[in-house]
C-alpha atoms as a PDB file:
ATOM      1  CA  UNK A   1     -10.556 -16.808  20.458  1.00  0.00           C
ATOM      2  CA  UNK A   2     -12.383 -19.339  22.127  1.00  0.00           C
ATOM      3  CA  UNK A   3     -12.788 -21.871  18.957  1.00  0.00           C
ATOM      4  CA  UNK A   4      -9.081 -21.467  17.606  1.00  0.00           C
ATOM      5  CA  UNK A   5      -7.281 -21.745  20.774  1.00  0.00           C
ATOM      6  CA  UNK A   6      -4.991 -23.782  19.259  1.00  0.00           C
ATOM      7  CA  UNK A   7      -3.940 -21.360  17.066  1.00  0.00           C
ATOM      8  CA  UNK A   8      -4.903 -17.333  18.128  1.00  0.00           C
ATOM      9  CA  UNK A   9      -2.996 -16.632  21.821  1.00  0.00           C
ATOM     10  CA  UNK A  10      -4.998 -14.179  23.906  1.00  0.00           C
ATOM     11  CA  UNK A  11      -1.624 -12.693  24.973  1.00  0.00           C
ATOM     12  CA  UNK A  12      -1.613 -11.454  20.921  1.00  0.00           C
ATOM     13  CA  UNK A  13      -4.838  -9.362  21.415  1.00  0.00           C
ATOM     14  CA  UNK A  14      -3.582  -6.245  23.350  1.00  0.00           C
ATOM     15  CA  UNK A  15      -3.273  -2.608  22.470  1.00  0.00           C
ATOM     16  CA  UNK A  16       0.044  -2.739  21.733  1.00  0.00           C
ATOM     17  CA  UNK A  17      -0.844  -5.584  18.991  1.00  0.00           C
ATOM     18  CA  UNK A  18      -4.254  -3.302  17.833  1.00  0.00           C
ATOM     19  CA  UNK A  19      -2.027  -0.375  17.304  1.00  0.00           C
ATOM     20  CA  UNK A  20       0.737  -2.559  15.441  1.00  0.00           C
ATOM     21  CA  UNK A  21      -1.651  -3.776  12.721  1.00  0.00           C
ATOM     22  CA  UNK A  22      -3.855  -0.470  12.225  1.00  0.00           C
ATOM     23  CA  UNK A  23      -0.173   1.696  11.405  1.00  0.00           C
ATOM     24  CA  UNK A  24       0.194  -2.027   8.758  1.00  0.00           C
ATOM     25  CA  UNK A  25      -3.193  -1.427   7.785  1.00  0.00           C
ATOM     26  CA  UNK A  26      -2.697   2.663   6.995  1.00  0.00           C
ATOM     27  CA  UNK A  27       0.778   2.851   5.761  1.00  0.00           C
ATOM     28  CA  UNK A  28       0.349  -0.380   3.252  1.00  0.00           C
ATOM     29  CA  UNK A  29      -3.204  -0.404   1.955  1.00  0.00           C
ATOM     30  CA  UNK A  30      -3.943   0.011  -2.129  1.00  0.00           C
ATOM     31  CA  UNK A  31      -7.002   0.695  -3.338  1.00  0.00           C
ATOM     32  CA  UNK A  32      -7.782  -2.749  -5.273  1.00  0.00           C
ATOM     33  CA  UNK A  33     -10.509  -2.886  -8.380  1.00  0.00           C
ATOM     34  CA  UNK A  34     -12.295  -6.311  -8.394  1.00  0.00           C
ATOM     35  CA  UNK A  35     -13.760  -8.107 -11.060  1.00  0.00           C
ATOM     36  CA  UNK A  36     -17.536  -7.067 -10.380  1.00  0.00           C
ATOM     37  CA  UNK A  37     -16.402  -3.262 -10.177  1.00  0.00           C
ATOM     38  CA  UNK A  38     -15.781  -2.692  -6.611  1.00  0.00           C
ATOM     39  CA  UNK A  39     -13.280  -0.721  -4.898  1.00  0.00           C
ATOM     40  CA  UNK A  40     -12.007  -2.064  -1.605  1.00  0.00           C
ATOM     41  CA  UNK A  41      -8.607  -1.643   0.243  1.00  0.00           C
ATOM     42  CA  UNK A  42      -6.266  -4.440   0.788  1.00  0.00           C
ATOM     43  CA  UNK A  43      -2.775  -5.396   1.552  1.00  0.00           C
ATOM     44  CA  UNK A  44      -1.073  -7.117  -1.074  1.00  0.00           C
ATOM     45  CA  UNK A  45       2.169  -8.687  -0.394  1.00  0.00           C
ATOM     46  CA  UNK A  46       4.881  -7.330  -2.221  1.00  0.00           C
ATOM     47  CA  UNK A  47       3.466  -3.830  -3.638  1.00  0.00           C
ATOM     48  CA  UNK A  48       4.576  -2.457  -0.243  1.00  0.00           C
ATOM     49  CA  UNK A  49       7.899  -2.613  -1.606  1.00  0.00           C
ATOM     50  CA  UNK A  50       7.530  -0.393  -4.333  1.00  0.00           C
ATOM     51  CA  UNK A  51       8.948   3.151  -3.746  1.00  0.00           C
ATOM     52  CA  UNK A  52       6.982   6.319  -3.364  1.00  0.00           C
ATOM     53  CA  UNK A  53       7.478   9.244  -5.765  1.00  0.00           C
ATOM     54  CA  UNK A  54       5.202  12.480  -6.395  1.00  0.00           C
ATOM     55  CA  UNK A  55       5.501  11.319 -10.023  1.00  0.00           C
ATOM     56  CA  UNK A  56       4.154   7.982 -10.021  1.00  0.00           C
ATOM     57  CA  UNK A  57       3.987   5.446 -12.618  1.00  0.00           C
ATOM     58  CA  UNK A  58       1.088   3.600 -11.040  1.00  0.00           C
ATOM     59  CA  UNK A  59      -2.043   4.706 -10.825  1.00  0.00           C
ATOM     60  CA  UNK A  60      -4.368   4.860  -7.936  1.00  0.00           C
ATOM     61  CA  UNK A  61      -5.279   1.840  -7.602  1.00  0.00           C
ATOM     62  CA  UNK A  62      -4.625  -2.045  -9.055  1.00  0.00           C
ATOM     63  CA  UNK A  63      -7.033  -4.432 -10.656  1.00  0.00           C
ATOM     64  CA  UNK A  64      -8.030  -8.072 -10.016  1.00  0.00           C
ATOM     65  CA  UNK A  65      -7.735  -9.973 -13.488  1.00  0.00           C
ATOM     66  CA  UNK A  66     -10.351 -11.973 -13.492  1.00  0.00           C
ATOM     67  CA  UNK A  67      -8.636 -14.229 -16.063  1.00  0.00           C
ATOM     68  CA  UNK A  68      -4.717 -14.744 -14.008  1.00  0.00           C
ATOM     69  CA  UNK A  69      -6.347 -14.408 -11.052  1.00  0.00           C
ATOM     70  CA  UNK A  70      -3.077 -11.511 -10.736  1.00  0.00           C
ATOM     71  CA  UNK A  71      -3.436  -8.117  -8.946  1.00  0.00           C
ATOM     72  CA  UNK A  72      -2.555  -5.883 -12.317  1.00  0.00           C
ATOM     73  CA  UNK A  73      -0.755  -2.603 -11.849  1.00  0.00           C
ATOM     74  CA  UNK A  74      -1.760  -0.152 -14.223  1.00  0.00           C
ATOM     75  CA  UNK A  75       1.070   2.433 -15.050  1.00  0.00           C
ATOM     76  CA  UNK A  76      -0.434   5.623 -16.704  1.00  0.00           C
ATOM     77  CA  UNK A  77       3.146   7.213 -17.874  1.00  0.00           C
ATOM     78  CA  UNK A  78       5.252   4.722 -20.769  1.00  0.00           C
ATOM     79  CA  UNK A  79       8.147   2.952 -18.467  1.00  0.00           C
ATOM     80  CA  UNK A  80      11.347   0.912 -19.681  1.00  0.00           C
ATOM     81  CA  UNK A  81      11.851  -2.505 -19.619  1.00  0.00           C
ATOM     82  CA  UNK A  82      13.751  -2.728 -16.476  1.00  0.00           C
ATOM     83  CA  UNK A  83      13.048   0.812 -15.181  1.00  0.00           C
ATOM     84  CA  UNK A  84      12.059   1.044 -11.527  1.00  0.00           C
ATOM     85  CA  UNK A  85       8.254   1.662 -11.117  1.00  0.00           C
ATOM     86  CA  UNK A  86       7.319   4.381  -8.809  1.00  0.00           C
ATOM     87  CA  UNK A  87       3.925   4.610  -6.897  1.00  0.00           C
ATOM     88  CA  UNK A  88       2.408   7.476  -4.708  1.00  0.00           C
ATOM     89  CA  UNK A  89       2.033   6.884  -0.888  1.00  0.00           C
ATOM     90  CA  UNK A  90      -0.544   9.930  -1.244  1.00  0.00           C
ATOM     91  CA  UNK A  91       0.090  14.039  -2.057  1.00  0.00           C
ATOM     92  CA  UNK A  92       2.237  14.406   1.521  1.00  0.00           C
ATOM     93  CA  UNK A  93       4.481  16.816   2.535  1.00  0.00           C
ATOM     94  CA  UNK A  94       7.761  15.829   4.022  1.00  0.00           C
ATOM     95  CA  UNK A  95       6.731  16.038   7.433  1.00  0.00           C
ATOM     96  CA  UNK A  96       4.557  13.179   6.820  1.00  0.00           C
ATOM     97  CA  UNK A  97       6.564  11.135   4.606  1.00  0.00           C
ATOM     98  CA  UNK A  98       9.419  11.375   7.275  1.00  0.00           C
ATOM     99  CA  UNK A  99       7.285  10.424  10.315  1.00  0.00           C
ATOM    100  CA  UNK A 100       5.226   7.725   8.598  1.00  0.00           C
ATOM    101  CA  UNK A 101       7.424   6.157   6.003  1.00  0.00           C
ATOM    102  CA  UNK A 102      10.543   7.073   7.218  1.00  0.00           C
ATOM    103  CA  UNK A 103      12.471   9.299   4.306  1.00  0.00           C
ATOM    104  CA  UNK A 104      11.812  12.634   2.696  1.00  0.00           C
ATOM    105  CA  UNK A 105      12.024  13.370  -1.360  1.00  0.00           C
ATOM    106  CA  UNK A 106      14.156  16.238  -2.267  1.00  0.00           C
ATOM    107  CA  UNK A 107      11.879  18.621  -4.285  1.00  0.00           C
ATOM    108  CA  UNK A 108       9.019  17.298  -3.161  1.00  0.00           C
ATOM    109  CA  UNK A 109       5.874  19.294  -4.665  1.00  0.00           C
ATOM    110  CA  UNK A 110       3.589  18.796  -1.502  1.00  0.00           C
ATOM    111  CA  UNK A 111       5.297  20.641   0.931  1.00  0.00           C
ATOM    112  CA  UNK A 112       3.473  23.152   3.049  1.00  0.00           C
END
């Protein structure tokens, strides 16, 4: 904090703030493939967006191209030109989905 004052407010470092950004962190990380083959998590602006469904068009995780410089999704069932893609937030039950993401999915094949 010290050498950005300027910039980082030590009013912004609190629990409060800690808790904020580890729910970001759990609720909106992929699992992103870089060019030299490792896997690490990340936040990627926009894929957050994408709806959840138990039958997902995208897989897993996304790649770096190391040619674009663009996070690829892979899709591992054909899709539409114009059809909405669908990734999975994880196998959850609707307990889950409800309390973390805020909806539930009508036969949804991870209930308890």
């Amino acid at each position: 904090l010290t050498a950005y004052t300027a910039h980082l407010q030590p009013q912004w470092f609190n629990e409060a703030a800690y808790l904020w950004a580890v729910e970001l962190w759990y609720a909106y990380a992929i699992q992103v493939k870089f060019p030299d083959g490792t896997i690490q998590p990340a936040l990627a602006p926009f894929v957050s967006l994408i709806n959840h469904s138990p039958w997902p068009h995208i897989v897993h995780f996304s790649t770096v191209n190391p040619e674009t410089q663009t996070l690829d999704l892979t899709t591992f069932r054909p899709m539409q030109q114009g059809q909405q893609a669908y990734l999975s937030y994880g196998p959850l039950p609707n307990a889950q989905l409800l309390l973390f993401y805020g909806f539930a999915v009508e036969g949804n094949p991870f209930e308890e």
